[in-house]
C-alpha atoms as a PDB file:
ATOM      1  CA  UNK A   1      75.572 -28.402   0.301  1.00  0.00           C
ATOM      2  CA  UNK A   2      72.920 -26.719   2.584  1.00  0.00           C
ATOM      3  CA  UNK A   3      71.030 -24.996  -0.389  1.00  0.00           C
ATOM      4  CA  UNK A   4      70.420 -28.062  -2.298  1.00  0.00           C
ATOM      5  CA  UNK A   5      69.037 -29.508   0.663  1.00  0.00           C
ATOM      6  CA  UNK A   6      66.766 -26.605   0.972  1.00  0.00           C
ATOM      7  CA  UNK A   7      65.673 -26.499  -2.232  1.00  0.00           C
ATOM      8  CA  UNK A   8      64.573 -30.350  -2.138  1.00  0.00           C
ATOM      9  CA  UNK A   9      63.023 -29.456   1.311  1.00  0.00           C
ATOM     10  CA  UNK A  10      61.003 -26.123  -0.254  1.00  0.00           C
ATOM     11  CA  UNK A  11      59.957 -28.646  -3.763  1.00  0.00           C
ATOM     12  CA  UNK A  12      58.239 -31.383  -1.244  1.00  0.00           C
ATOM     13  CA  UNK A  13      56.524 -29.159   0.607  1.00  0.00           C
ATOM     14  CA  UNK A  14      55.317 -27.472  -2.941  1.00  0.00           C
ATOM     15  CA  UNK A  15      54.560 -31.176  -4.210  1.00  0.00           C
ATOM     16  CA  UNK A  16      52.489 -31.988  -0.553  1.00  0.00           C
ATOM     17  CA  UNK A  17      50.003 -28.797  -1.014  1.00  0.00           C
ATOM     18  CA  UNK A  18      49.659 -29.312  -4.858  1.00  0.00           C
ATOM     19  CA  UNK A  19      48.187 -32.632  -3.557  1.00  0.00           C
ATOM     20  CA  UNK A  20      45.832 -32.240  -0.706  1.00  0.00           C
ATOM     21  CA  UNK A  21      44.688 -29.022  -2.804  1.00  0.00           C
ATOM     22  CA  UNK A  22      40.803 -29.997  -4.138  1.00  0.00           C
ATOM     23  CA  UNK A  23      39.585 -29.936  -0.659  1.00  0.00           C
ATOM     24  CA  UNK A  24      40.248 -33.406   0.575  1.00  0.00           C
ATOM     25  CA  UNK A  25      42.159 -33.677   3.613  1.00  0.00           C
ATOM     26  CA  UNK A  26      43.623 -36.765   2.197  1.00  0.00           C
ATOM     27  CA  UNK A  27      42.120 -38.589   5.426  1.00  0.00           C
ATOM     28  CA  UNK A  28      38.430 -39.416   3.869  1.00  0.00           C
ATOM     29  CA  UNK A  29      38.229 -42.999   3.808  1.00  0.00           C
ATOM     30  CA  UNK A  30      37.695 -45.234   0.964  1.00  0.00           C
ATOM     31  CA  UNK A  31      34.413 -46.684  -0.382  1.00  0.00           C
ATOM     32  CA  UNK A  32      36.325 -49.989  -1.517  1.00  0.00           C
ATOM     33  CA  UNK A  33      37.605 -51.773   2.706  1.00  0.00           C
ATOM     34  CA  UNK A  34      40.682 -52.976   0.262  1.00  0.00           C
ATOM     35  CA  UNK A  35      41.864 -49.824   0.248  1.00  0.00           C
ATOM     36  CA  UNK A  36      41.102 -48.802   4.164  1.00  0.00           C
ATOM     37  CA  UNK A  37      43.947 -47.279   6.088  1.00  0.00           C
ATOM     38  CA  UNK A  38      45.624 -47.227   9.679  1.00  0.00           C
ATOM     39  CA  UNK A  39      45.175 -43.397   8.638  1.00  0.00           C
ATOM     40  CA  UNK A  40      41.441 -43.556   7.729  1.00  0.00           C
ATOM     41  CA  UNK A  41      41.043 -45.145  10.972  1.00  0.00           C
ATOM     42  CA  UNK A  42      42.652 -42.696  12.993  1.00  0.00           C
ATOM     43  CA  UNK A  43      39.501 -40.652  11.941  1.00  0.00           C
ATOM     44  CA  UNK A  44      37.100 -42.648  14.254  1.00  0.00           C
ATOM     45  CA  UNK A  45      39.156 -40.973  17.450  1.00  0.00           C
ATOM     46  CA  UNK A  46      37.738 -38.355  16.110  1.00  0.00           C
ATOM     47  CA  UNK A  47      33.861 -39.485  16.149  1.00  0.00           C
ATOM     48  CA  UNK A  48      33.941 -40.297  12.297  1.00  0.00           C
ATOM     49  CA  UNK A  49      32.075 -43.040  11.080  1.00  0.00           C
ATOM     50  CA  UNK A  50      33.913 -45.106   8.560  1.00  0.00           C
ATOM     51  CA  UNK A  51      30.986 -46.767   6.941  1.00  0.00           C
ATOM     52  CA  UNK A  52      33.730 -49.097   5.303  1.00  0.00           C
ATOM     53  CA  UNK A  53      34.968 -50.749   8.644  1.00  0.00           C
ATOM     54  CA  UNK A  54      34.442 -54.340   9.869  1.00  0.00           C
ATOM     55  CA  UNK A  55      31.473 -54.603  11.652  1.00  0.00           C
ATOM     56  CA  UNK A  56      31.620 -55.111  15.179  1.00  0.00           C
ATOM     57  CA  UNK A  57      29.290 -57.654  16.894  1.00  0.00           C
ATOM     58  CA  UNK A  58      29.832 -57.630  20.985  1.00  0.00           C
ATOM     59  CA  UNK A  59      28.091 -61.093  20.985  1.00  0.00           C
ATOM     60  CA  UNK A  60      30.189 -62.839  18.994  1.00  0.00           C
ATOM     61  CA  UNK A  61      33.319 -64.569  20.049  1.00  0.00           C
ATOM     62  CA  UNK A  62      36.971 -62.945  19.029  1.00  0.00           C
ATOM     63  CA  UNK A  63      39.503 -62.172  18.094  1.00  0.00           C
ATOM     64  CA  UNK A  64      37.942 -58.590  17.175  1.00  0.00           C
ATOM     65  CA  UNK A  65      40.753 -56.976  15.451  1.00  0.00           C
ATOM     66  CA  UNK A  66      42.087 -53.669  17.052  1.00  0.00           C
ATOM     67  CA  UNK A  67      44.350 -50.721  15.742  1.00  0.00           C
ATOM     68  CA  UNK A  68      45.619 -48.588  18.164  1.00  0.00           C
ATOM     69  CA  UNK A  69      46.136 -44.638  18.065  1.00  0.00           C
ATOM     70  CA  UNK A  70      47.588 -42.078  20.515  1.00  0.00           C
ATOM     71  CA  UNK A  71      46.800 -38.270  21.123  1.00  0.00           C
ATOM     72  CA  UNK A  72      49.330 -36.141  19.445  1.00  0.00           C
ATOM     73  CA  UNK A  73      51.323 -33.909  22.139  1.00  0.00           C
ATOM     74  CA  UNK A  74      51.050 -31.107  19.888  1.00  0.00           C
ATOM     75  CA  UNK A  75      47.721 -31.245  18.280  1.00  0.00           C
ATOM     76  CA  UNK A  76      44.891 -32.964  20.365  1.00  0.00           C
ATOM     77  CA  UNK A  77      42.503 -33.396  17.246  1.00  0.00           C
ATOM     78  CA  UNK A  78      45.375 -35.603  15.323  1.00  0.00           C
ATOM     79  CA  UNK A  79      45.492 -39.453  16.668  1.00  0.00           C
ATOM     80  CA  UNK A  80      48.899 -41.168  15.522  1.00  0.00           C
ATOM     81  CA  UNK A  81      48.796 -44.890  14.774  1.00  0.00           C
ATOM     82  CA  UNK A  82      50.825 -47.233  17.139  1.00  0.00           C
ATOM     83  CA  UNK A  83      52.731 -49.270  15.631  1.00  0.00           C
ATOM     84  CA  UNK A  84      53.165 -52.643  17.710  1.00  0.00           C
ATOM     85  CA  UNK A  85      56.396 -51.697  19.000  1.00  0.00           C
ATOM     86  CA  UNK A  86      54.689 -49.461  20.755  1.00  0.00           C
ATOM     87  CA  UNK A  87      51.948 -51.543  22.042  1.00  0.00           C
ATOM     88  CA  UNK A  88      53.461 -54.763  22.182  1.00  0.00           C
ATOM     89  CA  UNK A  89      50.412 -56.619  21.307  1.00  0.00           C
ATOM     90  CA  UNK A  90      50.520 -60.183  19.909  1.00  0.00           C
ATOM     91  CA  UNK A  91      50.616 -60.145  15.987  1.00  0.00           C
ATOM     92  CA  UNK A  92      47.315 -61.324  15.590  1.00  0.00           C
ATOM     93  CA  UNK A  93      45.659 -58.544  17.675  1.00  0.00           C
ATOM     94  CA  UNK A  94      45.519 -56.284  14.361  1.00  0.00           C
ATOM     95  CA  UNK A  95      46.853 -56.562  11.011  1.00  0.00           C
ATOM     96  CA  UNK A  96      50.424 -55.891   9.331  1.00  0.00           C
ATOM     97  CA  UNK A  97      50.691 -51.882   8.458  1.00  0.00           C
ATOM     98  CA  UNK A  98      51.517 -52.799   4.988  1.00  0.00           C
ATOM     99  CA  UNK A  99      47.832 -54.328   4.637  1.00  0.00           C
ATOM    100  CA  UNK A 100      44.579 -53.190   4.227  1.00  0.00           C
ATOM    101  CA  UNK A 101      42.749 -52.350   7.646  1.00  0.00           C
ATOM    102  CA  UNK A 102      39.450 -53.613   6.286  1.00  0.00           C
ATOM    103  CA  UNK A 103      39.264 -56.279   9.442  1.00  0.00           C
ATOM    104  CA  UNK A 104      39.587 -54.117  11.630  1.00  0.00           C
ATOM    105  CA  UNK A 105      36.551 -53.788  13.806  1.00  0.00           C
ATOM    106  CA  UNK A 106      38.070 -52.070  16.664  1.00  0.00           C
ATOM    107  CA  UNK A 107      39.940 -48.305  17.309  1.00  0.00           C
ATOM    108  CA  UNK A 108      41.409 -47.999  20.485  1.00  0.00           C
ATOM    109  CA  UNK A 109      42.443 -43.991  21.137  1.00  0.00           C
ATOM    110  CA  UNK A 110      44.583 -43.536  24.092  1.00  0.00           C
ATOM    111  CA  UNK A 111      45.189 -39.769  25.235  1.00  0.00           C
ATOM    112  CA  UNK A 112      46.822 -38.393  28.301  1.00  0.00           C
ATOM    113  CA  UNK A 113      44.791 -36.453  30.693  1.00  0.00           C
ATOM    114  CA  UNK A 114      46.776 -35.255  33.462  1.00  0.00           C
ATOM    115  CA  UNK A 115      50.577 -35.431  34.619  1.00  0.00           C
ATOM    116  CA  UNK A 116      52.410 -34.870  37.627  1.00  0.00           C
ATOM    117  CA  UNK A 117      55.741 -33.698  37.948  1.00  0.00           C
ATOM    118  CA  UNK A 118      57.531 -36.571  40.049  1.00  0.00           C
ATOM    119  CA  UNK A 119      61.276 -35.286  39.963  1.00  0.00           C
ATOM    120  CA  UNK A 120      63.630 -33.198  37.812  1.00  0.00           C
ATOM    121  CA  UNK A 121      66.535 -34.894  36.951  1.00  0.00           C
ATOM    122  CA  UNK A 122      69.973 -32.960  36.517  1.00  0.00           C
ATOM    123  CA  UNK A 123      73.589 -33.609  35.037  1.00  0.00           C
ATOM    124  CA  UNK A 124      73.298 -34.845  31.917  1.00  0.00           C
ATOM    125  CA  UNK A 125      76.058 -34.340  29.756  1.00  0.00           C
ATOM    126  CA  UNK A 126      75.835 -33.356  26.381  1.00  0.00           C
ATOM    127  CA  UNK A 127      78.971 -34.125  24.030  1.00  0.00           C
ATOM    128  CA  UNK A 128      81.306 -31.890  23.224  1.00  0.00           C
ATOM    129  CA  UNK A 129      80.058 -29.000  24.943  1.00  0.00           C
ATOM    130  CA  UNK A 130      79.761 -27.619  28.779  1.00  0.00           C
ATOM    131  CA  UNK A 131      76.074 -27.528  28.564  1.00  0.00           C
ATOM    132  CA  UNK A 132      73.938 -30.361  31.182  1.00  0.00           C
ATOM    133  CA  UNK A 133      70.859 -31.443  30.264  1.00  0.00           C
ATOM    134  CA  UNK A 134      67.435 -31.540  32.631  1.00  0.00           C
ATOM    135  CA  UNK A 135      64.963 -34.729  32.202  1.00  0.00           C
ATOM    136  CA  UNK A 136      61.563 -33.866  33.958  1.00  0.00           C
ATOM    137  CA  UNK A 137      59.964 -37.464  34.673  1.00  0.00           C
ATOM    138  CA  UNK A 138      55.684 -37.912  35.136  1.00  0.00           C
ATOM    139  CA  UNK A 139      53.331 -39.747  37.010  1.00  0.00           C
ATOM    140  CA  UNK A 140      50.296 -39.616  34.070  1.00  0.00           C
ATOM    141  CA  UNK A 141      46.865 -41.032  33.017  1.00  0.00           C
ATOM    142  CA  UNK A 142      45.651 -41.763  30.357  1.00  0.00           C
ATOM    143  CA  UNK A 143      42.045 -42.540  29.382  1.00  0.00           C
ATOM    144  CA  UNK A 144      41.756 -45.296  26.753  1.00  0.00           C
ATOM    145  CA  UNK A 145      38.523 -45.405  24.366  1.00  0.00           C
ATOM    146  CA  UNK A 146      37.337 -47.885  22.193  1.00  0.00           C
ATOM    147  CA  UNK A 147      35.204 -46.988  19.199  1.00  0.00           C
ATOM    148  CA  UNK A 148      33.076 -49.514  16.700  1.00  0.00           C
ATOM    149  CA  UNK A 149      34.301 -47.439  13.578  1.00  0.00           C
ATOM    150  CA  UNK A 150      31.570 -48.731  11.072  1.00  0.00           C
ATOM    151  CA  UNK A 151      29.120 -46.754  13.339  1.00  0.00           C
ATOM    152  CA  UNK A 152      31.064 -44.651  15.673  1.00  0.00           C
ATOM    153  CA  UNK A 153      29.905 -46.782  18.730  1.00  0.00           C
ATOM    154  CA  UNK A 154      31.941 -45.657  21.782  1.00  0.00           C
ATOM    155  CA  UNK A 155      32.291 -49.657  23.283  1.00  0.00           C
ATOM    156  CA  UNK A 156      34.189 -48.657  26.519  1.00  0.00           C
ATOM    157  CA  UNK A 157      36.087 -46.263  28.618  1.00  0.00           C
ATOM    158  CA  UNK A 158      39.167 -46.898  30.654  1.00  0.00           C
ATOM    159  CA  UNK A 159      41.490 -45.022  32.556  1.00  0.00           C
ATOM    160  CA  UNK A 160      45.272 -46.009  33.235  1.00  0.00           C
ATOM    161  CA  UNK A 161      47.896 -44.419  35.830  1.00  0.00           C
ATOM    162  CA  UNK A 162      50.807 -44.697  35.257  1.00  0.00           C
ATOM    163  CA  UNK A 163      54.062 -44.257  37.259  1.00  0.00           C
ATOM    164  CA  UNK A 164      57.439 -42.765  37.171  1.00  0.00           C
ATOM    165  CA  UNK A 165      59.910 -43.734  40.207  1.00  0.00           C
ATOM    166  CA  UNK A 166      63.875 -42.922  38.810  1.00  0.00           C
ATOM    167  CA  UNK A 167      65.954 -41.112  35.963  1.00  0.00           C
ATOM    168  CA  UNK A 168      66.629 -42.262  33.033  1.00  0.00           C
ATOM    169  CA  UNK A 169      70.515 -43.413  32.964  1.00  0.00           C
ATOM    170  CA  UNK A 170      70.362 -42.760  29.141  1.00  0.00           C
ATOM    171  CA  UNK A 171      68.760 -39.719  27.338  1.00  0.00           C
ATOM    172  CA  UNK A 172      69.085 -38.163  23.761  1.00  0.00           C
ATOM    173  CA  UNK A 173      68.970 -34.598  24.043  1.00  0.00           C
ATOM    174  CA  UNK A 174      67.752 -31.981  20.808  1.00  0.00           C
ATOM    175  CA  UNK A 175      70.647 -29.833  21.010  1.00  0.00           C
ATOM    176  CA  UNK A 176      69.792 -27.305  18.054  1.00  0.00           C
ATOM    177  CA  UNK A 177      69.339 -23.967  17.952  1.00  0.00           C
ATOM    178  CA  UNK A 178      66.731 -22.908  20.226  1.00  0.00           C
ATOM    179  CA  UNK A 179      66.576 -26.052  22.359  1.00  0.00           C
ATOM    180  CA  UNK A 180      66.154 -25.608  25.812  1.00  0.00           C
ATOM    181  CA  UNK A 181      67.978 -28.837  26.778  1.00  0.00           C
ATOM    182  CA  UNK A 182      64.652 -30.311  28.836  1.00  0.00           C
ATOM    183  CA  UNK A 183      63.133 -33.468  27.890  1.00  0.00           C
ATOM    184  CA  UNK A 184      60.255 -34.625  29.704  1.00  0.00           C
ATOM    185  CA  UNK A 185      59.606 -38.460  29.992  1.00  0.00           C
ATOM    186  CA  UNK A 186      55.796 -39.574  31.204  1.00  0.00           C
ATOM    187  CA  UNK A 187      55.040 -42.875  32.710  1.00  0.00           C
ATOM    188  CA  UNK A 188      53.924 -45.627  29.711  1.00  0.00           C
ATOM    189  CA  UNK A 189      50.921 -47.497  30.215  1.00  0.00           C
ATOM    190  CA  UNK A 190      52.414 -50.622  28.059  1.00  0.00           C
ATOM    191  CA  UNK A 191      51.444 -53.664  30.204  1.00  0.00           C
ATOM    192  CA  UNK A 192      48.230 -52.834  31.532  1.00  0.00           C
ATOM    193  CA  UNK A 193      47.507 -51.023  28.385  1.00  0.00           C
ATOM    194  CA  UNK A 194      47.261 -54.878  26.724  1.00  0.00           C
ATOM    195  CA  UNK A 195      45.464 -56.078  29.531  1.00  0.00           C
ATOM    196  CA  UNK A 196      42.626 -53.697  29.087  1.00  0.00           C
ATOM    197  CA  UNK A 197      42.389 -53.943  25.094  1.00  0.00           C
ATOM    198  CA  UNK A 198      42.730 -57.727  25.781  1.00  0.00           C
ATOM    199  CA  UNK A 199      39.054 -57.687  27.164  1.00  0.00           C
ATOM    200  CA  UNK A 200      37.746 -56.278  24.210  1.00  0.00           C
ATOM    201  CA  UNK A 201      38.932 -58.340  21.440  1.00  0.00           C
ATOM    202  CA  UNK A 202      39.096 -61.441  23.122  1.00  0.00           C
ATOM    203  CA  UNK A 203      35.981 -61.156  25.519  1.00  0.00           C
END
């Protein structure tokens, strides 16, 4: 059964260079906002201007629509959209993922900047074998910055600590080949998080 698998596995990969080959990153956003993506978006973390964005106007009253993005762990130049279980912003703070993002006048990139290691956490069991897992838990910050995409405006800075004070009860351990059997959790800056964007969209 495992070489079928493969085989599928090796065809997709084929399929997924065939179609960013042309030199498009596939991340270029649209000139038509109906067709503006949380992915096209993810581009203003980067200092892009996405001349197809809703304009922002700081004078005017809200709601200014947001979409929120976090620093990948293991790229820093990739920003991954947050889906609002994640954030758990109201609905109406942004605009259903299945939708175009062309009301969107708001990006809000949140990366972590520093951690420190608050405890190590031992004796985790994982199933079926004599192996314990390790859970490293994180005091961290994160700096939070909103752009104006339609001109690459930075609109504000913030910075959030966050805090880790016990171990998890309940972890899910990667237990294949290679795996070193250490997770790491960081402290989440949820709640204050929506506080802070809060002040932006609904000044």
């Amino acid at each position: 059964m495992k070489k079928p698998l493969f085989l599928l596995f090796f065809i997709s990969i084929l399929l997924g260079a065939a179609a960013c080959d042309g030199g498009s990153s596939g991340t270029e956003p649209p000139s038509d906002p109906a067709e503006l993506k949380s992915f096209h978006l993810a581009e203003a973390c980067t200092g892009t201007v996405i001349d197809v964005a809703a304009a922002y106007d700081a004078g005017s009253d809200g709601p200014h629509l947001i979409a929120m993005y976090s620093q990948n762990s293991f790229d820093e130049t990739v920003y991954d959209f947050m889906f609002p279980s994640q954030t758990n912003f109201p609905e109406d703070w942004t605009v259903p993922v299945d939708q175009p993002f062309s009301d969107i006048e708001l990006v809000g990139c949140l990366a972590r900047v520093e951690e420190t290691l608050v405890e190590t956490c031992e004796g985790y069991e994982i199933d079926e074998t004599d192996d314990e897992g390790v859970v490293e838990i994180y005091d961290a910050v994160y700096e939070l910055t909103i752009y104006a995409p339609k001109t690459g405006e930075v609109v504000g800075t913030e910075t959030i600590e966050t805090f880790m004070d016990e171990c998890p009860s309940f972890v899910m351990f990667s237990t294949g080949p290679g795996e070193d059997l250490v997770e790491e959790r960081y402290g989440q800056p949820t709640d204050e998080l929506a506080n802070l964007v809060e002040s932006y969209m609904n000044p």
